[in-house]
PDB file of N, CA and C in Angstrom:
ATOM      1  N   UNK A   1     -24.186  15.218 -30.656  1.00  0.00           N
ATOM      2  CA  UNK A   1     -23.378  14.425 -29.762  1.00  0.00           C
ATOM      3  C   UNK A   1     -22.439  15.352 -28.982  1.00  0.00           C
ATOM      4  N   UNK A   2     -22.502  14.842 -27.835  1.00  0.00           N
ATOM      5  CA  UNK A   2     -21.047  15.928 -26.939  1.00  0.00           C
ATOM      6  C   UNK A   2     -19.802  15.773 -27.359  1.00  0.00           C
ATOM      7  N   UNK A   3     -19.264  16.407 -27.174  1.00  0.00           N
ATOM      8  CA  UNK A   3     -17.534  16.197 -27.231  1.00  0.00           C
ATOM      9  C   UNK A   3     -17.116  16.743 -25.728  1.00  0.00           C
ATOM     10  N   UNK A   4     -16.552  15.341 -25.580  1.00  0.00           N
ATOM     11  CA  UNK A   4     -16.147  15.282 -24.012  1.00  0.00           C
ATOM     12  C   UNK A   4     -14.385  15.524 -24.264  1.00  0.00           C
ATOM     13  N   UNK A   5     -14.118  16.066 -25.109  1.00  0.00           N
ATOM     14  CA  UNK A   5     -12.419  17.009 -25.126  1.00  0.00           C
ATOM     15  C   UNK A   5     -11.609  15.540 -26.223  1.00  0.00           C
ATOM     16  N   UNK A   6     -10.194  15.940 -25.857  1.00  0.00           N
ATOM     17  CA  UNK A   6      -9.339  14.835 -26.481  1.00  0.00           C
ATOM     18  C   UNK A   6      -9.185  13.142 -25.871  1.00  0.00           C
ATOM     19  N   UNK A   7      -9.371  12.583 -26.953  1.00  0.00           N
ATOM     20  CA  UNK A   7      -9.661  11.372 -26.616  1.00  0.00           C
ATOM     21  C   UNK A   7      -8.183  10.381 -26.480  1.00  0.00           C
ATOM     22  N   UNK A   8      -8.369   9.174 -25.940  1.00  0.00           N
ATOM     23  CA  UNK A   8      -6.835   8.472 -26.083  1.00  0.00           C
ATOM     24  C   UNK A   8      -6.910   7.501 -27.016  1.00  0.00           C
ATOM     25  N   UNK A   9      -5.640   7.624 -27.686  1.00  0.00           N
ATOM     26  CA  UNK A   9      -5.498   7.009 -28.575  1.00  0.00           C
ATOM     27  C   UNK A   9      -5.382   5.238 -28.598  1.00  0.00           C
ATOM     28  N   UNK A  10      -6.009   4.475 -29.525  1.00  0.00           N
ATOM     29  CA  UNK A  10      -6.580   3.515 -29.144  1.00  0.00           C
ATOM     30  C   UNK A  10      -5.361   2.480 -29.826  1.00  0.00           C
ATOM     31  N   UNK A  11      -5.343   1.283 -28.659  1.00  0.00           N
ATOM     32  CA  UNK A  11      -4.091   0.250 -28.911  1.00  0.00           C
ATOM     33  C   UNK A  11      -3.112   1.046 -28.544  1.00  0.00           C
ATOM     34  N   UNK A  12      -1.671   0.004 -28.459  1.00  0.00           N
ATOM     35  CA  UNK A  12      -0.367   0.601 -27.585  1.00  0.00           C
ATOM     36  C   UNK A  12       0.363   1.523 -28.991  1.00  0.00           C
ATOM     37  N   UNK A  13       1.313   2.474 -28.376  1.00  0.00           N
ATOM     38  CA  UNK A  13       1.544   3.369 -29.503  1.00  0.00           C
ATOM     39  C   UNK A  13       2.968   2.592 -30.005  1.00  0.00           C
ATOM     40  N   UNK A  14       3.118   1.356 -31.329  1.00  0.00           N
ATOM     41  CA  UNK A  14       3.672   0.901 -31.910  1.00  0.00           C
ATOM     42  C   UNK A  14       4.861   1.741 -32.851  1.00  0.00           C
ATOM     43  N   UNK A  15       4.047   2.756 -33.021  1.00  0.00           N
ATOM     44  CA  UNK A  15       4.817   3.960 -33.884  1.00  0.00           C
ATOM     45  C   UNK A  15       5.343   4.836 -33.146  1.00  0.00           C
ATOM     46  N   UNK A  16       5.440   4.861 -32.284  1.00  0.00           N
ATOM     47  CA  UNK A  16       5.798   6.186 -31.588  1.00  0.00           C
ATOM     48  C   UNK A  16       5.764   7.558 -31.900  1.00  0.00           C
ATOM     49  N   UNK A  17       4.040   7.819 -32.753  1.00  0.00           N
ATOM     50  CA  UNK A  17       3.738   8.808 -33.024  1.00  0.00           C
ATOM     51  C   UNK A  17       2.895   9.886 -32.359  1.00  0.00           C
ATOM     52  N   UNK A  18       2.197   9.043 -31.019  1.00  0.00           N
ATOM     53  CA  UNK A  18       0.965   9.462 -29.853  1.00  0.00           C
ATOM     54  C   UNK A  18       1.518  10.093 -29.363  1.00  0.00           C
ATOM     55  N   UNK A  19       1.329  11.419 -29.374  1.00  0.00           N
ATOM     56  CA  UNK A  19       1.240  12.725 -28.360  1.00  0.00           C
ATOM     57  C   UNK A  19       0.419  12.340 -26.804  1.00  0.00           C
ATOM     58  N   UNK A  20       1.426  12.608 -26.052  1.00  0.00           N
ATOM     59  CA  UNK A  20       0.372  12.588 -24.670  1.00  0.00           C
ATOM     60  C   UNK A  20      -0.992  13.710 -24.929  1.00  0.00           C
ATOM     61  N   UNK A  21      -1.963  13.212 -23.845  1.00  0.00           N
ATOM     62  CA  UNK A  21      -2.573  14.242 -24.461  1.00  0.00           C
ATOM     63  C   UNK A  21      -2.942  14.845 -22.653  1.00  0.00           C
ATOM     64  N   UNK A  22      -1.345  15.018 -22.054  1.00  0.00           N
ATOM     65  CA  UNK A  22      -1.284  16.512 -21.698  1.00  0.00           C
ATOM     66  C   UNK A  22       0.143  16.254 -20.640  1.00  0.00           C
ATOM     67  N   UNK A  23       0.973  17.072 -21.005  1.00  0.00           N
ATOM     68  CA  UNK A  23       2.151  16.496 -19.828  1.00  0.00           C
ATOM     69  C   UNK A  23       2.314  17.510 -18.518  1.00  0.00           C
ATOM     70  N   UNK A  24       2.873  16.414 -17.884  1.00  0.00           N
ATOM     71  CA  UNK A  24       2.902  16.710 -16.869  1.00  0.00           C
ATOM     72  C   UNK A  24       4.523  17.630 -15.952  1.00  0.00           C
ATOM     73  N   UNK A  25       4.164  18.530 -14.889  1.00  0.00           N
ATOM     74  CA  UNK A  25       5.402  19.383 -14.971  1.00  0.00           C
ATOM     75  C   UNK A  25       6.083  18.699 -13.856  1.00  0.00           C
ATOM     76  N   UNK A  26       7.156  18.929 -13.518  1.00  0.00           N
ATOM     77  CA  UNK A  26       7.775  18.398 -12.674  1.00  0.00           C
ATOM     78  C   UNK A  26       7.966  18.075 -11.640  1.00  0.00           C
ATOM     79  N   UNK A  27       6.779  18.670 -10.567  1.00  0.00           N
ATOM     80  CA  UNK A  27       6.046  17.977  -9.466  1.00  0.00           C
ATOM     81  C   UNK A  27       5.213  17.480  -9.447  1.00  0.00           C
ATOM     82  N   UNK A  28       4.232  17.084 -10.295  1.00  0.00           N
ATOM     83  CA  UNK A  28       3.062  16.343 -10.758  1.00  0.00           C
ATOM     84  C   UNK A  28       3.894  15.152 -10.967  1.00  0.00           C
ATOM     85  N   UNK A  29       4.640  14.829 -11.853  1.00  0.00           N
ATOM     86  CA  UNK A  29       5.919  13.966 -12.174  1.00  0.00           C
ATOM     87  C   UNK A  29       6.463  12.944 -10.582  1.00  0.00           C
ATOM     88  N   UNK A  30       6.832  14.122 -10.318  1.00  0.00           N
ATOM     89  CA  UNK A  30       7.682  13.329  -9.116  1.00  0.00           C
ATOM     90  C   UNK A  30       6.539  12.835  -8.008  1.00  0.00           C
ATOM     91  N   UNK A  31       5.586  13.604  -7.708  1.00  0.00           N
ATOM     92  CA  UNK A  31       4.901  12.830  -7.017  1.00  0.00           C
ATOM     93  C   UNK A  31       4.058  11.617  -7.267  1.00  0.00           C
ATOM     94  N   UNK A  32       3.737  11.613  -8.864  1.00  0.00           N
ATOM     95  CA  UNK A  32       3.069  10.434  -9.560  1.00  0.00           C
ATOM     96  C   UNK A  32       4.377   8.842  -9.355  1.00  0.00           C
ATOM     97  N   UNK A  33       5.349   9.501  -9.932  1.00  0.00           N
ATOM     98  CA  UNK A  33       6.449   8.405  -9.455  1.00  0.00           C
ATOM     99  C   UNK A  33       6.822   8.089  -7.764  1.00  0.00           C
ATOM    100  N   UNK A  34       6.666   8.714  -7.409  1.00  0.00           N
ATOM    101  CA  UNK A  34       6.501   8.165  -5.666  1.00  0.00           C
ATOM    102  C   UNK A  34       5.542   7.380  -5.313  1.00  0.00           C
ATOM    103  N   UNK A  35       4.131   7.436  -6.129  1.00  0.00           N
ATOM    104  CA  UNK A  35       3.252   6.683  -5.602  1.00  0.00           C
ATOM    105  C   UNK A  35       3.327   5.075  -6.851  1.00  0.00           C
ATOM    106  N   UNK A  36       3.674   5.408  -8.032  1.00  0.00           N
ATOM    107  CA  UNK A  36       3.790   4.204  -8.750  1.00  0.00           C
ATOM    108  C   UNK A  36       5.123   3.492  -8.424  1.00  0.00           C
ATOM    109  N   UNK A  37       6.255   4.176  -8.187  1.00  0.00           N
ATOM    110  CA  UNK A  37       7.762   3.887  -7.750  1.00  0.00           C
ATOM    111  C   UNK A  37       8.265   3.517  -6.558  1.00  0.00           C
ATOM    112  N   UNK A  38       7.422   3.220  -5.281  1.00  0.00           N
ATOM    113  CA  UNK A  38       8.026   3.343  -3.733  1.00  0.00           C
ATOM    114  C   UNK A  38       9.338   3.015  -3.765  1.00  0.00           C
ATOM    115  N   UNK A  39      10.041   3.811  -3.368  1.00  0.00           N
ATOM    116  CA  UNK A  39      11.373   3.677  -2.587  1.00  0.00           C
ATOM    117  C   UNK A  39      12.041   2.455  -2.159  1.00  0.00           C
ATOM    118  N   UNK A  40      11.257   1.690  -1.334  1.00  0.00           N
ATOM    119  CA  UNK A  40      11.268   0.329  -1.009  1.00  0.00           C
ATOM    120  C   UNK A  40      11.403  -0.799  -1.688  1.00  0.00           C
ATOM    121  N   UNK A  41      10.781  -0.418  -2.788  1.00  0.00           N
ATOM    122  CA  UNK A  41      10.742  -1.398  -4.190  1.00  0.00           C
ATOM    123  C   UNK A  41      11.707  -1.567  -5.348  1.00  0.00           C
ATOM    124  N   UNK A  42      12.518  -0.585  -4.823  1.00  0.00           N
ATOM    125  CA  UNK A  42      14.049  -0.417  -5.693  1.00  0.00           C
ATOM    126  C   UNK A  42      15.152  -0.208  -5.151  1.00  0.00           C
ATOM    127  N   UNK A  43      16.405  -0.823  -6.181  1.00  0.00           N
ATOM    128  CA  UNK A  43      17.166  -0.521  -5.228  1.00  0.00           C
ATOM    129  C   UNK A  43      17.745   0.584  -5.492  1.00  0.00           C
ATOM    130  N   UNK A  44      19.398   1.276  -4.646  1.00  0.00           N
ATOM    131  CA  UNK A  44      19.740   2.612  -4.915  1.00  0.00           C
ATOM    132  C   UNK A  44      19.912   2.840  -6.490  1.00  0.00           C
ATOM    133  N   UNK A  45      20.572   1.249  -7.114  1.00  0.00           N
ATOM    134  CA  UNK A  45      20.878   2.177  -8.551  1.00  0.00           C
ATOM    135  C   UNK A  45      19.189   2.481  -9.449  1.00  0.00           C
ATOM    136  N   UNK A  46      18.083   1.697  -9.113  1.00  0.00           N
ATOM    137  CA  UNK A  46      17.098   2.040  -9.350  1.00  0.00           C
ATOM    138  C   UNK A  46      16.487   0.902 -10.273  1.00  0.00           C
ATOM    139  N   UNK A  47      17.034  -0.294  -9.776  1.00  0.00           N
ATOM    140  CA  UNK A  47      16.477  -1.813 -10.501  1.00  0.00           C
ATOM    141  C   UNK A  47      15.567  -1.793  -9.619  1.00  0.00           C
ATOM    142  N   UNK A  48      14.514  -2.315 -10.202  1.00  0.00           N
ATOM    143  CA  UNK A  48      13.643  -3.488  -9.292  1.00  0.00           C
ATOM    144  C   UNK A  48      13.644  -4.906  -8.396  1.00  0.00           C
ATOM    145  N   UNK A  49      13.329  -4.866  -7.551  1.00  0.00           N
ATOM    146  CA  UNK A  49      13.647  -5.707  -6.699  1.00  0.00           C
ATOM    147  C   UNK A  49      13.167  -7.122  -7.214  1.00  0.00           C
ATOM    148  N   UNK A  50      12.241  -7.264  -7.953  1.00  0.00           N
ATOM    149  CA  UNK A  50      11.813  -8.542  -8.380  1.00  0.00           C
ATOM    150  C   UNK A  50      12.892  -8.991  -9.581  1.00  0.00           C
ATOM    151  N   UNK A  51      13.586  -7.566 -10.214  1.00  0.00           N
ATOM    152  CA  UNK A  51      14.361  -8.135 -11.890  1.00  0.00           C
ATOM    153  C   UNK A  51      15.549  -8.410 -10.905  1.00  0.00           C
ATOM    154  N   UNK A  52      15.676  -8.486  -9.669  1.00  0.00           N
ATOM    155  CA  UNK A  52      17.541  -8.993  -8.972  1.00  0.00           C
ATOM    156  C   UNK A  52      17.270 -10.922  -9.332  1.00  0.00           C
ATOM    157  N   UNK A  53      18.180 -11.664  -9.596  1.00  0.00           N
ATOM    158  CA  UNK A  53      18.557 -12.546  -9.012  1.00  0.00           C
ATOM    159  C   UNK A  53      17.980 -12.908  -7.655  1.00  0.00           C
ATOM    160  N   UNK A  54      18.098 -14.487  -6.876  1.00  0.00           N
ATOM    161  CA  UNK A  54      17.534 -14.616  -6.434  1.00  0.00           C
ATOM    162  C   UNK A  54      18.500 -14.947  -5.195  1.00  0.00           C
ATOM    163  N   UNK A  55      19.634 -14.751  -5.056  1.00  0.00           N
ATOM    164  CA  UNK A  55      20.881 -13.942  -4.094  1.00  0.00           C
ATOM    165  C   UNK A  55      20.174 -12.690  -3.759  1.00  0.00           C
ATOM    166  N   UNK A  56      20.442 -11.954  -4.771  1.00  0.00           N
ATOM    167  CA  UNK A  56      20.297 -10.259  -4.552  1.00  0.00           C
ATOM    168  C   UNK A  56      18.642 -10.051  -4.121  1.00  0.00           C
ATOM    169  N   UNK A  57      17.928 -10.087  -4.290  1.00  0.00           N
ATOM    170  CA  UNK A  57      16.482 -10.632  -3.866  1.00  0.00           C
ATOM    171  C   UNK A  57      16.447 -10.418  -2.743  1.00  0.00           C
ATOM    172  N   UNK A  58      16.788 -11.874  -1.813  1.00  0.00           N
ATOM    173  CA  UNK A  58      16.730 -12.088  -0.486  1.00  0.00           C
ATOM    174  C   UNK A  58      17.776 -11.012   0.161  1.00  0.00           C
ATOM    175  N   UNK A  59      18.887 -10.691   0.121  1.00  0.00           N
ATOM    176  CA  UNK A  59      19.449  -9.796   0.269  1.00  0.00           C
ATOM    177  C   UNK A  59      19.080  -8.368   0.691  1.00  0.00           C
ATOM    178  N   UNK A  60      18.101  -8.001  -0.027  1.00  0.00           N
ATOM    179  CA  UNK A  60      17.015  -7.064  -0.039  1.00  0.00           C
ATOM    180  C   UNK A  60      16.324  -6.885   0.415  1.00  0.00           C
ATOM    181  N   UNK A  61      15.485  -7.918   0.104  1.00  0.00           N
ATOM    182  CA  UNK A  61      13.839  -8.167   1.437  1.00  0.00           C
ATOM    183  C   UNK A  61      14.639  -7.806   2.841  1.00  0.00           C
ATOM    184  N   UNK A  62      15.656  -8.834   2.769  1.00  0.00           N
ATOM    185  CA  UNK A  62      15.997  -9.002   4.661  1.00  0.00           C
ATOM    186  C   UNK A  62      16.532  -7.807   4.968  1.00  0.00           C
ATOM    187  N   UNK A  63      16.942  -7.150   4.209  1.00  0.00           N
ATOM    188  CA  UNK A  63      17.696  -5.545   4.473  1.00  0.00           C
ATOM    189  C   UNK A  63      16.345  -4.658   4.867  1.00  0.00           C
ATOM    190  N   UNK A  64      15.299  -4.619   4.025  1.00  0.00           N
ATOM    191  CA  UNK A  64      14.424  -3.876   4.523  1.00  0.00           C
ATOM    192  C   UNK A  64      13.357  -4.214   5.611  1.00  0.00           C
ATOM    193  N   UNK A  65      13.557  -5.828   5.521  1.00  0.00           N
ATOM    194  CA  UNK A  65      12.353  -6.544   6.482  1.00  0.00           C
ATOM    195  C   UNK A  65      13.522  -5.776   8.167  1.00  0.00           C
ATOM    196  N   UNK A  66      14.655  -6.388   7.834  1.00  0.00           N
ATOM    197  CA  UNK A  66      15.515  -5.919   9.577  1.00  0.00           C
ATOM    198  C   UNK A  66      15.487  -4.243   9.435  1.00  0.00           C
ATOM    199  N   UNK A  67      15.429  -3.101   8.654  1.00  0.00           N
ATOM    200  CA  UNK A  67      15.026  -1.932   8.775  1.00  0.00           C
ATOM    201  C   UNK A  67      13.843  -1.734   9.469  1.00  0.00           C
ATOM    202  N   UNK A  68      12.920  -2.003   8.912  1.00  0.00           N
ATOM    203  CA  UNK A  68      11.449  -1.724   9.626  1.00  0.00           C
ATOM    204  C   UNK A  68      11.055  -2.970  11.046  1.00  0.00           C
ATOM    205  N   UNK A  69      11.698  -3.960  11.206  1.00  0.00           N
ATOM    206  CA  UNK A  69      11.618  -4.446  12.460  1.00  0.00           C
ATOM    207  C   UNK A  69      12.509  -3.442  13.552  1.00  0.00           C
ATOM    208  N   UNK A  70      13.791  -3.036  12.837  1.00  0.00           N
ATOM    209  CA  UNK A  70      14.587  -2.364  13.730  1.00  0.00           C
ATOM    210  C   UNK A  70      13.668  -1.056  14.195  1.00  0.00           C
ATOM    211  N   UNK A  71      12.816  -0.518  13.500  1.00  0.00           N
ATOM    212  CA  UNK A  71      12.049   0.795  13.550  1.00  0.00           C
ATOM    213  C   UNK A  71      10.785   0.375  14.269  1.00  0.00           C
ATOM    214  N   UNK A  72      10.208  -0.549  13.952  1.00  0.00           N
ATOM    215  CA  UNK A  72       9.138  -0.908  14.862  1.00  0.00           C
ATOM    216  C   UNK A  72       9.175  -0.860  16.683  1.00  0.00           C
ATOM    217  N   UNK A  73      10.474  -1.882  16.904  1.00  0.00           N
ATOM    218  CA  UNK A  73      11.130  -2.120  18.034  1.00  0.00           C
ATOM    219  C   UNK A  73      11.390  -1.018  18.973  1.00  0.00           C
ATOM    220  N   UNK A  74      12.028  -0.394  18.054  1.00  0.00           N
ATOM    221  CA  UNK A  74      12.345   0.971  18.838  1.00  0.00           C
ATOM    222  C   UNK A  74      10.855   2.201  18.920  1.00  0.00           C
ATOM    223  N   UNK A  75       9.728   2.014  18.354  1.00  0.00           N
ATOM    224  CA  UNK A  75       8.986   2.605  18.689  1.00  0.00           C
ATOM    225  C   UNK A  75       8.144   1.977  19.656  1.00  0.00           C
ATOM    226  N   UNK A  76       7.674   0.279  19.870  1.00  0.00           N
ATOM    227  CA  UNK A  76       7.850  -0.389  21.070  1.00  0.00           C
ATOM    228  C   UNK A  76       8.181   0.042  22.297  1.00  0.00           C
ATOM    229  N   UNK A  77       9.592  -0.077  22.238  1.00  0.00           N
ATOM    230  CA  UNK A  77      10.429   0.384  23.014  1.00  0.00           C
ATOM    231  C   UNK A  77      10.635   1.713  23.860  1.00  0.00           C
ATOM    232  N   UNK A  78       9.897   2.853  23.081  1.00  0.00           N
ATOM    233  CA  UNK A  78      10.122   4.113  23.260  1.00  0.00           C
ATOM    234  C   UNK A  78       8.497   4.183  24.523  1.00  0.00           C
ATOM    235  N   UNK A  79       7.409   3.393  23.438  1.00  0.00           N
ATOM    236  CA  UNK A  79       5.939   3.556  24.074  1.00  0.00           C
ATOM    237  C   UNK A  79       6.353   3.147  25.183  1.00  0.00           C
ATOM    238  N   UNK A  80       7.076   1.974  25.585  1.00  0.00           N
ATOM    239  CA  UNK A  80       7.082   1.106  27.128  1.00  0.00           C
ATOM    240  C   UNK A  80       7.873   1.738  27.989  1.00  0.00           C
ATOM    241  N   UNK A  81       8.661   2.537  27.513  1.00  0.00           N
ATOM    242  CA  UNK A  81       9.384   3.834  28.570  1.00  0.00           C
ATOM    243  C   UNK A  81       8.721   5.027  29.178  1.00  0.00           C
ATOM    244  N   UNK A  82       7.814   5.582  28.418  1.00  0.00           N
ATOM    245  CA  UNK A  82       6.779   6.065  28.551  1.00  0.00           C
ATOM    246  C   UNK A  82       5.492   5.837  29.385  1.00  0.00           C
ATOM    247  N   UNK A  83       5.049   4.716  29.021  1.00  0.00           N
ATOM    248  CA  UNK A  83       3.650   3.932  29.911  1.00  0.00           C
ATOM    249  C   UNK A  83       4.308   2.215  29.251  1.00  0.00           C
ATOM    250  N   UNK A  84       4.610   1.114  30.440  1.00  0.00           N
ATOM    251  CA  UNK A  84       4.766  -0.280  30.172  1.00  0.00           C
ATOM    252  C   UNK A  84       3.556  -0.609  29.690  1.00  0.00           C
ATOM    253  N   UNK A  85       2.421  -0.216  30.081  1.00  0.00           N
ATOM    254  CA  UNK A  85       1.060  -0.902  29.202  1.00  0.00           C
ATOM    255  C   UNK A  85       0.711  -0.604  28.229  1.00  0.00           C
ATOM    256  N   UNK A  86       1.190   0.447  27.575  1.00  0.00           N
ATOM    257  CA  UNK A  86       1.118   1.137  26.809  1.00  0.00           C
ATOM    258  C   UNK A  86       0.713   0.323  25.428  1.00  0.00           C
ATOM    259  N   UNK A  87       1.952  -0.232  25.017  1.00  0.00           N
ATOM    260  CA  UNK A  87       1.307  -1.595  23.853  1.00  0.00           C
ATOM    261  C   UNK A  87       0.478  -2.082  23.747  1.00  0.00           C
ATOM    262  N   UNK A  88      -0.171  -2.631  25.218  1.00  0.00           N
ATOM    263  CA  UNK A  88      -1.453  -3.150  25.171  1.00  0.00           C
ATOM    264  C   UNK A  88      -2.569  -2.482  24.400  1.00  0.00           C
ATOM    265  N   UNK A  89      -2.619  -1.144  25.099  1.00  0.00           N
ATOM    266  CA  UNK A  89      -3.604  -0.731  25.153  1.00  0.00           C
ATOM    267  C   UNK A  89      -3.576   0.028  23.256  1.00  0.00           C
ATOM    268  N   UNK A  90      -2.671   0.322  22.741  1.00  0.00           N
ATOM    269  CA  UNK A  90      -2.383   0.458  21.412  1.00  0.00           C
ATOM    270  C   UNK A  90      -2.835  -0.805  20.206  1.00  0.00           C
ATOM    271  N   UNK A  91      -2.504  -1.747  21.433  1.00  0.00           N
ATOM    272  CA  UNK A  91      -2.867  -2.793  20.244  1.00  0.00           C
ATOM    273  C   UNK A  91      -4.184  -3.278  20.118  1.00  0.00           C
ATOM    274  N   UNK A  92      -5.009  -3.006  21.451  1.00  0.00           N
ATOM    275  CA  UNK A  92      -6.201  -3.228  21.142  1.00  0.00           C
ATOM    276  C   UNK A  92      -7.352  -1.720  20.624  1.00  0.00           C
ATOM    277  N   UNK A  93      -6.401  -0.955  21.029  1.00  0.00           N
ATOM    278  CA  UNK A  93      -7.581   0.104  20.025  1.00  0.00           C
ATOM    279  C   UNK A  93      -7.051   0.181  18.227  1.00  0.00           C
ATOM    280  N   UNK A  94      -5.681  -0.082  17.852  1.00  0.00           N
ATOM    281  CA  UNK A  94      -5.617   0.383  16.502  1.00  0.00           C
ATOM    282  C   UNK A  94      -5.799  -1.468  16.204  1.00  0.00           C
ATOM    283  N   UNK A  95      -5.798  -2.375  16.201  1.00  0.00           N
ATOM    284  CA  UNK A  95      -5.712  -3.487  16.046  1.00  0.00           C
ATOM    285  C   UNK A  95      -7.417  -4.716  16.300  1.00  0.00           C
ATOM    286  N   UNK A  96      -7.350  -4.864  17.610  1.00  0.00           N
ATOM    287  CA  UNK A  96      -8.280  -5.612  17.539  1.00  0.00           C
ATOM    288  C   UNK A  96      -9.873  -5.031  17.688  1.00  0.00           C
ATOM    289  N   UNK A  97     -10.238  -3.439  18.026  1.00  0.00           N
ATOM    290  CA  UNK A  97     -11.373  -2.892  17.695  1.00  0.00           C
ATOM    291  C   UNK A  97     -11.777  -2.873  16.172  1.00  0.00           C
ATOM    292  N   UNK A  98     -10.963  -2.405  15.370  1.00  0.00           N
ATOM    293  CA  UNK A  98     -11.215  -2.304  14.402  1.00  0.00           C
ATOM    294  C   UNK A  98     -11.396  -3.533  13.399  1.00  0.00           C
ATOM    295  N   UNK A  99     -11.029  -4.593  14.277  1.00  0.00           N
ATOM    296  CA  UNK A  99     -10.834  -6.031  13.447  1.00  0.00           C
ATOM    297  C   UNK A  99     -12.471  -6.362  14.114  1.00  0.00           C
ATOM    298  N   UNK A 100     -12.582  -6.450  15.052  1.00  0.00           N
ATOM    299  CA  UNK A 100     -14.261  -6.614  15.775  1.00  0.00           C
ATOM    300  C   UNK A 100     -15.116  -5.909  15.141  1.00  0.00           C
ATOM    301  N   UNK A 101     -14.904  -4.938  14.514  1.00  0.00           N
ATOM    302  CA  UNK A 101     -16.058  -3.890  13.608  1.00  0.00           C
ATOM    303  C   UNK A 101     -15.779  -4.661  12.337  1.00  0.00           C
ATOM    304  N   UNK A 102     -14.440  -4.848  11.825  1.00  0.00           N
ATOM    305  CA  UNK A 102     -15.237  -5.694  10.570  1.00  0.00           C
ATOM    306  C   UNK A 102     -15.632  -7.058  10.963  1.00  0.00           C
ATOM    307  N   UNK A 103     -15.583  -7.658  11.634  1.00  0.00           N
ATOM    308  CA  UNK A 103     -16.398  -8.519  11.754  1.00  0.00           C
ATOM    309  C   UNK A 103     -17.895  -8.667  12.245  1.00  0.00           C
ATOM    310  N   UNK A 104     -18.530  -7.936  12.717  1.00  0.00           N
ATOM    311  CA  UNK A 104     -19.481  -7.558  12.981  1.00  0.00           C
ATOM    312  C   UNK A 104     -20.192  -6.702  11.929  1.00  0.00           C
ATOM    313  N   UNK A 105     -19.708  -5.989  10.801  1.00  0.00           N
ATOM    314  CA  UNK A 105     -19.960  -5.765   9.469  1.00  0.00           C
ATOM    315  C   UNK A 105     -20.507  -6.636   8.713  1.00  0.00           C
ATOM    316  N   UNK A 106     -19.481  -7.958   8.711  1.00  0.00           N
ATOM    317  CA  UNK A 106     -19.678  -8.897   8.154  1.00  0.00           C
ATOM    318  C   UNK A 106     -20.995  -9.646   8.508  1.00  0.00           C
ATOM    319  N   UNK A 107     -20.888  -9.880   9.751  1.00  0.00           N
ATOM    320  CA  UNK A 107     -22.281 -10.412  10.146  1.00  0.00           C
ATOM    321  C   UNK A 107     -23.296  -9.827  10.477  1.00  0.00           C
ATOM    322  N   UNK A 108     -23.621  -8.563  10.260  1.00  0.00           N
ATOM    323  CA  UNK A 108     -24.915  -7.285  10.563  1.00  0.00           C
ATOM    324  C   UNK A 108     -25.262  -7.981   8.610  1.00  0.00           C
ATOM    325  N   UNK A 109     -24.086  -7.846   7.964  1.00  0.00           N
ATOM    326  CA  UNK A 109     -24.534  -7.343   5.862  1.00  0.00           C
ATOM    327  C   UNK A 109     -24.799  -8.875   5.779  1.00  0.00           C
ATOM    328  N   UNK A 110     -24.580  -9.836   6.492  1.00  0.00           N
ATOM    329  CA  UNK A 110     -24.973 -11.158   5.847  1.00  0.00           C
ATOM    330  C   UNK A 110     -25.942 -11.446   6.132  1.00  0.00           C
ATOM    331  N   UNK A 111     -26.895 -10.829   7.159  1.00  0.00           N
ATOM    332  CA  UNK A 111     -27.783 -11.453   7.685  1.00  0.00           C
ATOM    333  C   UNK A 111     -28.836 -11.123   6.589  1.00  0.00           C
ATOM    334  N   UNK A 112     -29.017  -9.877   5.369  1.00  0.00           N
ATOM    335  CA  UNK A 112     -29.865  -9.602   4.700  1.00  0.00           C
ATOM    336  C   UNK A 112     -29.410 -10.521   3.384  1.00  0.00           C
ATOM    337  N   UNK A 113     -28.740 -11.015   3.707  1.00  0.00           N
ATOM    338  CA  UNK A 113     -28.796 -12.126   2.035  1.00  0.00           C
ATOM    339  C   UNK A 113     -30.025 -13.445   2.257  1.00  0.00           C
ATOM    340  N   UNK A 114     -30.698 -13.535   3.187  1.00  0.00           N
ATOM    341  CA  UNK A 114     -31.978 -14.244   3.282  1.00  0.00           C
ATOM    342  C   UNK A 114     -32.110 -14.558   4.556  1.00  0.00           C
ATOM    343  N   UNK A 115     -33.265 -15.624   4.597  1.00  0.00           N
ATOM    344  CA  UNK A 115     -33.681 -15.434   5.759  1.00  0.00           C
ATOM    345  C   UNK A 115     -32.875 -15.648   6.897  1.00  0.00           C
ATOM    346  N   UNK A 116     -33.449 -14.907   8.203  1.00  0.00           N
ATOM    347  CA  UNK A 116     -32.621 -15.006   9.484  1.00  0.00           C
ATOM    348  C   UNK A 116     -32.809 -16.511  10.241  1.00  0.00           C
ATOM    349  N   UNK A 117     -32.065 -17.465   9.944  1.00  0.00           N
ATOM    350  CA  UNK A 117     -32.099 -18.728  10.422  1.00  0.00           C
ATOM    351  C   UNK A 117     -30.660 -18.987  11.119  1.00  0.00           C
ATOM    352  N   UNK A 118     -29.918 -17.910  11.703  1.00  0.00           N
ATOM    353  CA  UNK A 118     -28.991 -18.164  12.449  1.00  0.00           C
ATOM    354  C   UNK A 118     -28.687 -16.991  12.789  1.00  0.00           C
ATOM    355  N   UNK A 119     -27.933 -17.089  14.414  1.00  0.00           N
ATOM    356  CA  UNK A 119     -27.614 -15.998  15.076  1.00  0.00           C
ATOM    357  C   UNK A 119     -25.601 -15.672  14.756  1.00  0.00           C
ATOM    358  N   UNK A 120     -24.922 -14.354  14.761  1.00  0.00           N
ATOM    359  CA  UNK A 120     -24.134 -14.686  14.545  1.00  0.00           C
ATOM    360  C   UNK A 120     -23.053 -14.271  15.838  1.00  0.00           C
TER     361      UNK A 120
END
């Protein structure tokens, strides 16, 4: 039989006797917590946004929902100083091309689930 290295230990560790089986150094660390942790999702002292109350909650959302509208706007804003059509033409290449390809995905892969008895 192979031995495919150290194995994990099976069920949650009740005892707190399970050795990781390999740790990690301190940028491996921090970048693993950036991607399980976003920024966005906590607040400064480092609660979670779902364990706030439901005051502190909304409070939150709307703090970050008016951040990133405020940031959107102004990149809006910046494109239409630049070229006024500019949006347009942004919104239909990152937006509605790519929404027309999956849909047309959709209906190229359905047509092989049986017979062709409709056009799409």
């Amino acid at each position: 039989m192979a031995d495919y290295g150290p194995r994990a230990p099976h069920g949650p560790d009740m005892t707190g006797t399970h050795e990781p089986l390999e740790e990690m150094n301190l940028d491996e660390k921090g970048a693993f917590d950036r991607l399980i942790r976003p920024d966005d999702s906590y607040t400064p002292d480092g609660v979670y946004w779902a364990d706030l109350n439901l005051v502190q909650r909304i409070k939150f959302v709307s703090s970050y929902d008016a951040a990133e509208a405020k940031r959107e706007l102004s990149s809006i804003w910046a494109m239409i100083k630049r070229d006024p059509l500019s949006p347009i033409s942004y919104y239909f290449k990152n937006m509605v091309l790519p929404g027309a390809g999956l849909g047309l995905e959709g209906c190229v892969s359905s047509r092989w689930d049986g017979p062709v008895d409709r056009v799409c």
